[in-house]
Protein backbone atom coordinates (compact mmCIF):
# COMPACT_ATOMS: atom_id res chain seq x y z
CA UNK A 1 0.00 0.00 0.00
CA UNK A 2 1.23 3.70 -1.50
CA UNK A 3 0.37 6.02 1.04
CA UNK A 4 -0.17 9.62 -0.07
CA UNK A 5 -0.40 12.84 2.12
CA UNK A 6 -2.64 14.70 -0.55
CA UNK A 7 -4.63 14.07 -3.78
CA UNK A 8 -5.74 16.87 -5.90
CA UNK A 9 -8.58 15.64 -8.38
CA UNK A 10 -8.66 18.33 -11.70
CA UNK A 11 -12.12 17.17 -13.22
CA UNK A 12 -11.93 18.90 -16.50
CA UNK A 13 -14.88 18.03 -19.39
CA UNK A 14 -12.87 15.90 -21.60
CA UNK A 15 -9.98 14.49 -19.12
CA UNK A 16 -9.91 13.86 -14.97
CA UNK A 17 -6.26 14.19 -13.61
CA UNK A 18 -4.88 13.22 -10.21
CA UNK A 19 -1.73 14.48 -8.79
CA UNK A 20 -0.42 12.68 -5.62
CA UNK A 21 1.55 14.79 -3.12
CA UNK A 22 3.27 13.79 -0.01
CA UNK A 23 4.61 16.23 2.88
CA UNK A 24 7.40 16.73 5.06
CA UNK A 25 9.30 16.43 3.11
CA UNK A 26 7.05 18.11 0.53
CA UNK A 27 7.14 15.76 -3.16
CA UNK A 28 5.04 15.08 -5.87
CA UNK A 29 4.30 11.27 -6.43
CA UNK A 30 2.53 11.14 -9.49
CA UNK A 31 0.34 11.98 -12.14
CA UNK A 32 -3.05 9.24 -12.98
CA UNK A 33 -5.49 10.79 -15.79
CA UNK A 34 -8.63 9.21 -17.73
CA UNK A 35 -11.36 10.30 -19.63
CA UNK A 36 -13.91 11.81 -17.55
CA UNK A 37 -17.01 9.90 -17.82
CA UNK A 38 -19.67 12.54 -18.15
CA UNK A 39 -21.36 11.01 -21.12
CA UNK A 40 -21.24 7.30 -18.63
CA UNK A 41 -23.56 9.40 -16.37
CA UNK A 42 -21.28 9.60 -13.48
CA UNK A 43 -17.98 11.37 -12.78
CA UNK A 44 -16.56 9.34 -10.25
CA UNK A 45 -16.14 6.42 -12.98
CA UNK A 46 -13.29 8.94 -14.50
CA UNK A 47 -12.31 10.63 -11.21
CA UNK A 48 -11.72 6.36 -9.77
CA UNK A 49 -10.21 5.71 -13.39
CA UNK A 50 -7.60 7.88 -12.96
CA UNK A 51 -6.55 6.46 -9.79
CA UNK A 52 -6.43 3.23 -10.99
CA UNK A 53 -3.89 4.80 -13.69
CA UNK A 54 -2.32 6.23 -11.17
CA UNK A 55 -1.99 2.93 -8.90
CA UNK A 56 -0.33 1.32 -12.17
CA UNK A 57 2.04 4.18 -12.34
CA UNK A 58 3.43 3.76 -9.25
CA UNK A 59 2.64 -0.09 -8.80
CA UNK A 60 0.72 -0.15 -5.73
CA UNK A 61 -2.78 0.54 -4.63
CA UNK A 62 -2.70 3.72 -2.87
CA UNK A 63 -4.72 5.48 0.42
CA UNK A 64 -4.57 8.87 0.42
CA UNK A 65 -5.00 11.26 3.83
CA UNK A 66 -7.64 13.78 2.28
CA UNK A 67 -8.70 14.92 -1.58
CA UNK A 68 -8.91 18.21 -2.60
CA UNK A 69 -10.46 19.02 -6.21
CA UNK A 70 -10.81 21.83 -9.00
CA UNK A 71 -13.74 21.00 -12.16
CA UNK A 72 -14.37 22.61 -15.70
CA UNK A 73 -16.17 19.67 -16.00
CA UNK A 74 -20.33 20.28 -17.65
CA UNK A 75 -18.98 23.04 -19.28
CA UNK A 76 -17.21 25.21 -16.80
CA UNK A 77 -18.59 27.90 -14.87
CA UNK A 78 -20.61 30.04 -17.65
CA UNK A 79 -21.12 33.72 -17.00
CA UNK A 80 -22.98 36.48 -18.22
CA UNK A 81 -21.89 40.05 -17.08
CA UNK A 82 -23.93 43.24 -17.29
CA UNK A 83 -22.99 46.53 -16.57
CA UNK A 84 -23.09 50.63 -17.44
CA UNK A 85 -20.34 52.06 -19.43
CA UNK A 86 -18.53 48.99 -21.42
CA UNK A 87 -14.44 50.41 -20.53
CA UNK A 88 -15.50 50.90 -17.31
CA UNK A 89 -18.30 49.00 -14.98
CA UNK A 90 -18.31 46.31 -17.24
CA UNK A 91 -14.26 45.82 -18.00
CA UNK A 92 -13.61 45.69 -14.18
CA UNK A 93 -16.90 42.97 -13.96
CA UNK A 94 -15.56 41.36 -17.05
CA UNK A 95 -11.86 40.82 -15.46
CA UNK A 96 -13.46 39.57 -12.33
CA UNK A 97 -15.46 36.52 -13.72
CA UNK A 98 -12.55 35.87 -16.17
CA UNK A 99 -9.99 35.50 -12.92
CA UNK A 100 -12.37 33.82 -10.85
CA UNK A 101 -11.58 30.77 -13.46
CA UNK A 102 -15.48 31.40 -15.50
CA UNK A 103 -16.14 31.00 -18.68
CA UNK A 104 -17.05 34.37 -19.90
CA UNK A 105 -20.07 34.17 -22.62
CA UNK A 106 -21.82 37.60 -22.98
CA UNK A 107 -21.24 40.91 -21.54
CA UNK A 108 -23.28 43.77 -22.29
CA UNK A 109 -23.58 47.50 -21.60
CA UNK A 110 -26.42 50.00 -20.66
CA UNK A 111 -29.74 49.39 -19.58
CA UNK A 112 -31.06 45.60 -20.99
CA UNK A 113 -33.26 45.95 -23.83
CA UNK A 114 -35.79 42.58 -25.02
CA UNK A 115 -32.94 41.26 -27.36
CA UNK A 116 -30.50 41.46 -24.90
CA UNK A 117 -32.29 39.44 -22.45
CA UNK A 118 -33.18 37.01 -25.60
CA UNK A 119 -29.23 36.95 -25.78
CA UNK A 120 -28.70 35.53 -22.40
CA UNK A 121 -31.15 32.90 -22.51
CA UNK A 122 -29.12 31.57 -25.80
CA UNK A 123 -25.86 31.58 -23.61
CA UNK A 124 -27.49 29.28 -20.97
CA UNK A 125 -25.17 30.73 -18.11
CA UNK A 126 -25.14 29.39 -15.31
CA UNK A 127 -24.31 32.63 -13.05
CA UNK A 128 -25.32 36.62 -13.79
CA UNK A 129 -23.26 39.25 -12.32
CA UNK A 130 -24.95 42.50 -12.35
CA UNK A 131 -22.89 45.86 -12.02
CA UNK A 132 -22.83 49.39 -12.86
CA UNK A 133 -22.62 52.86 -11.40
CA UNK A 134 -19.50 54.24 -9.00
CA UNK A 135 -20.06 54.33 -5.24
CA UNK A 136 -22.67 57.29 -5.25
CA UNK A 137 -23.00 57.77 -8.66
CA UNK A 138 -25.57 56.75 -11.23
CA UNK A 139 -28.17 53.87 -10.01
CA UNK A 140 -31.19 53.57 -12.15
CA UNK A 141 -29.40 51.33 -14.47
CA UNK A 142 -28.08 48.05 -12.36
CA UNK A 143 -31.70 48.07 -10.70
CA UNK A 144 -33.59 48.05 -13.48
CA UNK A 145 -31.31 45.19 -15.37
CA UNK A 146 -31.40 43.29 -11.90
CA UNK A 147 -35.55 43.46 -12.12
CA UNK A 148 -35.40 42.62 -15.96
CA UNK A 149 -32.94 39.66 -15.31
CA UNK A 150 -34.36 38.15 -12.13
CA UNK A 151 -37.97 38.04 -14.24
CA UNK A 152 -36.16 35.78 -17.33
CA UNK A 153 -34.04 33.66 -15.49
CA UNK A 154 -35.72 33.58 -11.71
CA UNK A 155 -33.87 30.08 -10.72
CA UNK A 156 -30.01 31.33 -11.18
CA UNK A 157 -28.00 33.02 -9.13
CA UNK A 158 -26.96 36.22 -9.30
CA UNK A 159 -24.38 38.23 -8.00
CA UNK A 160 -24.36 42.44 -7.69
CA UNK A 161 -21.12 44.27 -7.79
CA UNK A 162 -22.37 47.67 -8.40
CA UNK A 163 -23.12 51.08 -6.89
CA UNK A 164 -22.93 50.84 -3.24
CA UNK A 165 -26.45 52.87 -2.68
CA UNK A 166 -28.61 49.97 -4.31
CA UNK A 167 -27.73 47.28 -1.84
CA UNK A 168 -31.26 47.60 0.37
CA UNK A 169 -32.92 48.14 -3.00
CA UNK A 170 -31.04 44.99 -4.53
CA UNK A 171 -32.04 42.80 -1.36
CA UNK A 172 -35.52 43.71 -1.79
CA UNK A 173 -36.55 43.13 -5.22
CA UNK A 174 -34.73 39.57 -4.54
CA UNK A 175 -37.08 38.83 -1.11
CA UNK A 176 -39.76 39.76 -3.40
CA UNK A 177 -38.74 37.08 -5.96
CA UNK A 178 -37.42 34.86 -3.94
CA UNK A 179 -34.08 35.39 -6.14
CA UNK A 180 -30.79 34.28 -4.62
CA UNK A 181 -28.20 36.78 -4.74
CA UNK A 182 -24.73 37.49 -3.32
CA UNK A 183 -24.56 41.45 -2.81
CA UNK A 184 -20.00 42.38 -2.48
CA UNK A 185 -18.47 45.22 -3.14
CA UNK A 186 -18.11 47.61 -6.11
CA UNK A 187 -15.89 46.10 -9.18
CA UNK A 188 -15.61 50.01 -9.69
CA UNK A 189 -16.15 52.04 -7.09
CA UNK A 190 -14.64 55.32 -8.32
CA UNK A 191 -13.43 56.49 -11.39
CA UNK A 192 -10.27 54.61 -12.89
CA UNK A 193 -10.22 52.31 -9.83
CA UNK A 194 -11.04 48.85 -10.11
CA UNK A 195 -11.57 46.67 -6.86
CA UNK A 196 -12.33 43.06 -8.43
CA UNK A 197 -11.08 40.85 -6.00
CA UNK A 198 -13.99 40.72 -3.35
CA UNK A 199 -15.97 39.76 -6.72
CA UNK A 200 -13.91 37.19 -7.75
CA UNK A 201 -14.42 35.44 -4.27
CA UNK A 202 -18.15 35.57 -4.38
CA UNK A 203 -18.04 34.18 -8.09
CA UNK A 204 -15.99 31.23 -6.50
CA UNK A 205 -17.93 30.70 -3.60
CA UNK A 206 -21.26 30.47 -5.84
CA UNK A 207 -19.56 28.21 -8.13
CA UNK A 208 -19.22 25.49 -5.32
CA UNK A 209 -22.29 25.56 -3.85
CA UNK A 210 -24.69 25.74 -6.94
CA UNK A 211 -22.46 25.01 -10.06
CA UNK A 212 -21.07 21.85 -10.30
CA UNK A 213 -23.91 20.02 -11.52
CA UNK A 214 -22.11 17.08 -13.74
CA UNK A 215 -23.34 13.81 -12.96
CA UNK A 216 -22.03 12.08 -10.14
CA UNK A 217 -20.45 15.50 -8.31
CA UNK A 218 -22.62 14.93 -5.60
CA UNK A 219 -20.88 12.24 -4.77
CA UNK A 220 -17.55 13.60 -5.10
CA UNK A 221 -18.09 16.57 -2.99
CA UNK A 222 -18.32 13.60 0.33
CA UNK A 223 -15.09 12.61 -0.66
CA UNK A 224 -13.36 15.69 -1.33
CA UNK A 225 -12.14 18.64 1.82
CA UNK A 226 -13.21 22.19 1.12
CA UNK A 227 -14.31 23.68 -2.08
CA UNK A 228 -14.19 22.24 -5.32
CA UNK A 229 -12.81 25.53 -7.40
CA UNK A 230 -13.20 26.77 -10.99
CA UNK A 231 -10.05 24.97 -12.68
CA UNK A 232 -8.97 28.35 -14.36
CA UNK A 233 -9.07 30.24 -11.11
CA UNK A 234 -7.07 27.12 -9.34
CA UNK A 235 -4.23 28.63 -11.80
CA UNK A 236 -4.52 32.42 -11.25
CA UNK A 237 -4.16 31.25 -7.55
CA UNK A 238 -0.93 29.36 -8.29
CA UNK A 239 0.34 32.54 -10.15
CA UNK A 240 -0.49 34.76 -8.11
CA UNK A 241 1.43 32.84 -4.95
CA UNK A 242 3.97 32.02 -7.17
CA UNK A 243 4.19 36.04 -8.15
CA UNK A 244 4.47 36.59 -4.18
CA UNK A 245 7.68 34.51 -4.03
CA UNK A 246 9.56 35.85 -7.14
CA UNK A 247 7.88 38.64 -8.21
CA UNK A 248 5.85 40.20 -11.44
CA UNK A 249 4.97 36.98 -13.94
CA UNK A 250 2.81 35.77 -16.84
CA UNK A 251 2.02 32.12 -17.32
CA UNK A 252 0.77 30.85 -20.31
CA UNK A 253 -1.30 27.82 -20.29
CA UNK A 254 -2.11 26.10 -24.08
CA UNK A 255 -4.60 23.43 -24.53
CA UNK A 256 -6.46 21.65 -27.21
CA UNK A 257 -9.43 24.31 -27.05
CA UNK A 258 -8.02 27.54 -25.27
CA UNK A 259 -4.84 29.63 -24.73
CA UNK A 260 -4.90 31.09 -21.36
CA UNK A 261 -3.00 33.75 -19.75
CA UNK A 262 -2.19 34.75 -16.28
CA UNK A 263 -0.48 37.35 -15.60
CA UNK A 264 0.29 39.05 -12.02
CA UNK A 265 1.82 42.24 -12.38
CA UNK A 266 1.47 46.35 -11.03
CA UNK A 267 3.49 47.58 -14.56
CA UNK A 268 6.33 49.83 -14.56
CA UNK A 269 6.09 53.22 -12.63
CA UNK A 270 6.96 55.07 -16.14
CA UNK A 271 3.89 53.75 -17.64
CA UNK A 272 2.02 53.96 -14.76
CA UNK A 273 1.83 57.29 -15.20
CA UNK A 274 0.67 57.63 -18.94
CA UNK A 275 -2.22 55.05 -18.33
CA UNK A 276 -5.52 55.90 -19.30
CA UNK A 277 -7.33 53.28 -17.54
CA UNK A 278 -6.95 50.84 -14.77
CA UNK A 279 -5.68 47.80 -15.39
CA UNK A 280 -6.10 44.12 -12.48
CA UNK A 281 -3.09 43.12 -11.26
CA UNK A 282 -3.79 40.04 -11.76
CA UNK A 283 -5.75 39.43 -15.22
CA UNK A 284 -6.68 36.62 -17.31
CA UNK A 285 -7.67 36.20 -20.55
CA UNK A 286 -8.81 33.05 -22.61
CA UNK A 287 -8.92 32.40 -26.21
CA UNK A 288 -11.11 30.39 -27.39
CA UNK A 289 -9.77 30.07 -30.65
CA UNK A 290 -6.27 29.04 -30.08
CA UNK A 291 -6.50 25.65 -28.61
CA UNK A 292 -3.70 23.48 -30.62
CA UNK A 293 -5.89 20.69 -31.15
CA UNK A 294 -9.62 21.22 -30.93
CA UNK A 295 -8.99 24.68 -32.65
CA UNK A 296 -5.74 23.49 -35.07
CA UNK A 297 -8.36 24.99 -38.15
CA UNK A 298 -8.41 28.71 -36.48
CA UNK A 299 -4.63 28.89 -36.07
CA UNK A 300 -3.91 27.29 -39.52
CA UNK A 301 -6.35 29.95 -40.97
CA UNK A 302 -3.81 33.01 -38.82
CA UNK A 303 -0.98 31.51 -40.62
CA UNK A 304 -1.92 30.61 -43.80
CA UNK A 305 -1.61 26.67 -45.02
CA UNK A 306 0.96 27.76 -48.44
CA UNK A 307 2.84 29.64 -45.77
CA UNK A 308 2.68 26.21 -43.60
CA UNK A 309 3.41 24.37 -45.91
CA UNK A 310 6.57 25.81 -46.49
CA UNK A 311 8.14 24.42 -43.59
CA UNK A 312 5.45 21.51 -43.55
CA UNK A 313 5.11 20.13 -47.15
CA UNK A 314 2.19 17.40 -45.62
CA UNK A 315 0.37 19.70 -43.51
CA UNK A 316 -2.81 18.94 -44.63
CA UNK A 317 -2.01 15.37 -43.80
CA UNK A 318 -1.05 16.74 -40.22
CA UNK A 319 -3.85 18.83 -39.70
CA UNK A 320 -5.96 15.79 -40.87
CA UNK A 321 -4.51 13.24 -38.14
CA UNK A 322 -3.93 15.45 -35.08
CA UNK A 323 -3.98 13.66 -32.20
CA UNK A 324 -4.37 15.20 -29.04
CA UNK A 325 -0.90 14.50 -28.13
CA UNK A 326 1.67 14.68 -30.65
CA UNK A 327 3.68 11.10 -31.18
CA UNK A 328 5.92 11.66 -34.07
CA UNK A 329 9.20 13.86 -34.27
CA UNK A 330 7.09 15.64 -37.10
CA UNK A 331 3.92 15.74 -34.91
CA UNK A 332 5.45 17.49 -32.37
CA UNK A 333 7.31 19.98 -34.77
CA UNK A 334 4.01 20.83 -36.10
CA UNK A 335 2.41 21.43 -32.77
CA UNK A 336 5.44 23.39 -31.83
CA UNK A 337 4.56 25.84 -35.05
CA UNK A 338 0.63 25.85 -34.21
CA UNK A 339 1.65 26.89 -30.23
CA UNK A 340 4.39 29.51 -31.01
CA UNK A 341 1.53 31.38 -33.05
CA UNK A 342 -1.00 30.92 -30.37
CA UNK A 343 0.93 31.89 -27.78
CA UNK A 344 2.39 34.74 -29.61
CA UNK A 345 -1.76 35.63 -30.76
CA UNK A 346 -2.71 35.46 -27.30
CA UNK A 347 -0.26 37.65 -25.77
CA UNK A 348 -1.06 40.20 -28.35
CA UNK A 349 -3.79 40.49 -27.10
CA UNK A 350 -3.33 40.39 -23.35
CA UNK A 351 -0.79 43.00 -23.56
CA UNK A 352 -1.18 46.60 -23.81
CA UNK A 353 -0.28 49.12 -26.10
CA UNK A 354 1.39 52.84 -26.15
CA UNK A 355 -0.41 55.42 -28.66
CA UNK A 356 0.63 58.37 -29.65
CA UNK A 357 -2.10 61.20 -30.69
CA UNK A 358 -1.58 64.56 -31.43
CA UNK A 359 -3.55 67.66 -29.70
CA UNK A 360 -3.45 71.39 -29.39
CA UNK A 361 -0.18 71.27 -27.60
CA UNK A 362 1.25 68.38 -30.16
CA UNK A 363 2.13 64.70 -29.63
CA UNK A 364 0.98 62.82 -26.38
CA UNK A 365 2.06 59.40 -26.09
CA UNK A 366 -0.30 57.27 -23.50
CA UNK A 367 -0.65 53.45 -22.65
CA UNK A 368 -3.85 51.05 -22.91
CA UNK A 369 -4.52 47.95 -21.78
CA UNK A 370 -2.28 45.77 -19.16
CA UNK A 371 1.33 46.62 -19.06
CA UNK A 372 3.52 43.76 -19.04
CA UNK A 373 6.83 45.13 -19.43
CA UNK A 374 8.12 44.93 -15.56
CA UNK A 375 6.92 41.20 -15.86
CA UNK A 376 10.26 39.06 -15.06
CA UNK A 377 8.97 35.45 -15.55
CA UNK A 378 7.40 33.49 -18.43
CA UNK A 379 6.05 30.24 -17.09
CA UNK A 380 4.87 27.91 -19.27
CA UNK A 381 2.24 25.22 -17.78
CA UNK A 382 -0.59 22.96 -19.91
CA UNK A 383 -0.21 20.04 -22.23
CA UNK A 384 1.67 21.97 -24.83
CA UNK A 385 4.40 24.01 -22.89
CA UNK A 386 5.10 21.26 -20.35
CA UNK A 387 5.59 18.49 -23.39
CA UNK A 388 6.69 20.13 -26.17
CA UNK A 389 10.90 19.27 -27.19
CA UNK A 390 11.18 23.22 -28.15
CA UNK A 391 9.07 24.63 -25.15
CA UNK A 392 12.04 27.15 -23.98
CA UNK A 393 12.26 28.46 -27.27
CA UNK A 394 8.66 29.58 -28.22
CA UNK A 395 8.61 31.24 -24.93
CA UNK A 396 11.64 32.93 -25.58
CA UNK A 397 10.24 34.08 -28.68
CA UNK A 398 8.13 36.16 -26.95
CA UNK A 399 10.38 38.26 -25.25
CA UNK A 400 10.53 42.20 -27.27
CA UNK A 401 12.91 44.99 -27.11
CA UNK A 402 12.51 47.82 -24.69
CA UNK A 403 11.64 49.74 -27.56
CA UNK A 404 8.82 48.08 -28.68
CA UNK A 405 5.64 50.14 -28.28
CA UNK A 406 3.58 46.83 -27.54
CA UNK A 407 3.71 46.34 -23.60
CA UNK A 408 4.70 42.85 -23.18
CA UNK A 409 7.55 41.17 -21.83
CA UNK A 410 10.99 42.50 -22.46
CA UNK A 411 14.21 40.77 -23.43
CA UNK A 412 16.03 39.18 -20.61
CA UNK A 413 13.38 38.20 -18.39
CA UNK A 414 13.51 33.94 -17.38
CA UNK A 415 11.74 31.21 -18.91
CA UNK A 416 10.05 28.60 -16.22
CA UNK A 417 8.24 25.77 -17.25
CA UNK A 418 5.89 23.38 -15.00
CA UNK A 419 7.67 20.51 -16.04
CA UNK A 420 5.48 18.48 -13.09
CA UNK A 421 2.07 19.95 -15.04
CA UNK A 422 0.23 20.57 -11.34
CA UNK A 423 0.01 24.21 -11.16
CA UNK A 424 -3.67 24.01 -11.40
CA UNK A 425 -3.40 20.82 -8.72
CA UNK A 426 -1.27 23.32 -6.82
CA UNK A 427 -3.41 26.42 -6.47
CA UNK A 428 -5.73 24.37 -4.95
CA UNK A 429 -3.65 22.82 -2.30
CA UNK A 430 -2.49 26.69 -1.90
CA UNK A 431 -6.10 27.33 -0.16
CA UNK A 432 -5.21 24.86 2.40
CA UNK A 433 -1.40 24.22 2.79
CA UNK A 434 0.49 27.70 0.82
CA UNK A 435 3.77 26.74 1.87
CA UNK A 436 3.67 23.60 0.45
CA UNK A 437 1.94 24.45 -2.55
CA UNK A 438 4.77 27.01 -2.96
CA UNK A 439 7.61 24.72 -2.11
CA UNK A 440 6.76 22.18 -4.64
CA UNK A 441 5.84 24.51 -7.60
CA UNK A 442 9.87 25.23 -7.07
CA UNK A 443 10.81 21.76 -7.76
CA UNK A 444 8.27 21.53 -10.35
CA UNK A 445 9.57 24.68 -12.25
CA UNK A 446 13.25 23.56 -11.63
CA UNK A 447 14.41 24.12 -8.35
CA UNK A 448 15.14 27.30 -5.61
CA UNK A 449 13.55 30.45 -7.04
């Protein structure tokens, strides 16, 4: 009999992973995966699956102290956002659901019309957040989207982050309705300050105790300690305690169906000051478009198949019989191709930008969007940056000139990789055990940091 301090369970939709961790001294035992067995009507057939893969791994039946978990699984946590002025009310709402780990699927502006609310039904979310308004500023709008949304959709739950002065007004309208709703603070409660962290909680918190409704779960939640969290926001948590030890970071994370990026990071004081809106410290972004095997068609179409096919004369055979982990020498170069361009996509679009635009007293140069250029770590976790032969490499290739007027990561900062693939495992065990979490995420990213 293996005996193991710690499993972490990562339920995902397509595959369950369990990562075995033992303590004092702190190690990481092994890695067990299986497809999860939504579609079998029960979860725990994948979730005992992988054990079993693990047990054969290791060559022992195992008996673990406690589980934790994290779940995408039934679709992730879908979320609907609504809020006042879009670069402001609902920007700060729409960076809190997207680093609470949801899956962001409409966000929309101004008061709700009939087609709007149409909209959300389509999106079948699973949580709304309702916002708008500064601390003391403009109300009529969040109220009257929180009546319009609690009449369509009078079973969800629903979250306000808005103007401070509608909370009595907010709790009222839901006693009336018998709507459940979790009333925090303001994702923006004054002018270019954003406060998204007491949201993100909440969002979390909901997520656990209504969400997880794939088959089975039920069962899984008696065999699991504390809160089974969003997947996505297991990972911000292991950046953002990772950020704590060595400072400002991004950490890219490529699947088969989404690029995601973390990154944890204040900006440089010089650009700072030529900001024109606030920016999370910690963001996240997700592209659905640049997974490197679900998605291989959307990040052929960015490059360009003659252009491919220069360097890949049978790329149409290789786009043809993708697997969802590359086997061959040629596979993998392939792969290698498709991720440098998603990773490269995706940080385009994460980063921020400096403008220049000319006025009465002549050129102004400001910044927009999230400044990554004090950012002095690249780590590279999922399938794809943990795997791949050239992993170092495409990160590297990220990495710009100080003079580039795109705000990402300059030239000299370090390449890390999660060679163990558990940062999602360990931003989980971070809620429970941080210095543990933290001490192993060193050994799996290569040692002391």
């Amino acid at each position: 009999m293996y005996n193991v301090d710690v499993l972490v369970a990562e339920i995902g939709s397509t595959t369950t992973v369990v990562n075995a961790f033992n303590f004092n001294p702190e190690k990481f035992i092994g890695q067990g995966q299986a497809a999860t067995s939504v579609l079998d009507g029960d979860v725990t057939i994948g979730l005992k699956n992988a054990v079993k893969d693990l047990e054969s791994k290791l060559g022992d039946e195992i008996k673990w102290g406690e589980m934790l978990a994290a779940s995408s699984a039934a679709g992730g946590l879908k979320m609907c956002v609504h809020g006042l002025v879009y670069d402001m009310t609902v920007r700060a709402a729409t960076e809190a659901a997207l680093g609470a780990g949801a899956v962001l699927k409409l966000a929309t502006s101004g008061k709700l019309m009939r087609t709007d609310i149409a909209k959300v039904k389509e999106q079948n979310p699973n949580i709304i957040l309702v916002a708008g308004g500064v601390d003391y500023g403009e109300r009529e709008t969040a109220v009257h989207n929180f009546e319009k949304l609690t009449d369509a959709y009078p079973n969800l739950p629903f979250i306000y982050a808005g103007n401070i002065q509608n909370h009595e007004e907010i709790k009222l309208i839901a006693e009336e309705k018998n709507i459940r709703v979790y009333i925090t603070e303001n994702v923006y409660p004054n002018v270019d300050e954003l406060n998204v962290e007491p949201t993100r909680k909440i969002i979390q918190d909901v997520f656990e105790e209504h969400i997880v409704h794939a088959p089975g779960m039920s069962e899984i939640r008696t065999m699991i300690k504390g809160k089974i969290m969003p997947t996505p926001g297991a990972v911000m948590a292991a950046a953002k305690l990772l950020a704590e030890e060595i400072g400002d970071l991004i950490v890219f994370d490529v699947g088969g169906a989404t690029t995601d990026l973390h990154s944890v990071t204040e900006g440089s004081p010089e650009i700072a000051e030529t900001m024109i809106s606030p920016e999370p410290i910690a963001k996240r972004t997700v592209e659905g478009d640049l997974g490197v095997f679900v998605n291989i068609p959307h990040i052929v179409d960015k490059i360009g198949l003659d252009e491919l096919k220069k360097q890949f004369p049978n790329a149409e055979e290789l786009i043809r019989d993708a697997k969802p982990i590359p086997e061959t020498d040629a596979e993998k170069a392939f792969i290698e191709r498709l991720t440098q361009t998603a990773i490269s996509t995706a940080l385009n679009r994460h980063a921020g930008k400096l403008i220049d635009f000319y006025g009465p007293v002549g050129k102004k140069t400001v910044a927009t969007g999230k400044d990554l250029t004090a950012v002095k770590h690249l780590v590279g976790t999922g399938g794809a940056l943990t795997r791949l032969p050239n992993r170092i490499d495409i990160m590297k290739n990220l990495l710009e000139p100080s003079t580039s007027p795109r705000l990402g990561p300059r030239e000299g900062a370090q390449i890390l990789v999660d060679n163990h693939y558990i940062m999602a495992s360990l931003g989980v065990l971070s809620a429970s055990y941080k210095d543990a979490a933290l001490r192993l995420m060193q050994q799996s990213i290569g040692g002391k940091i």
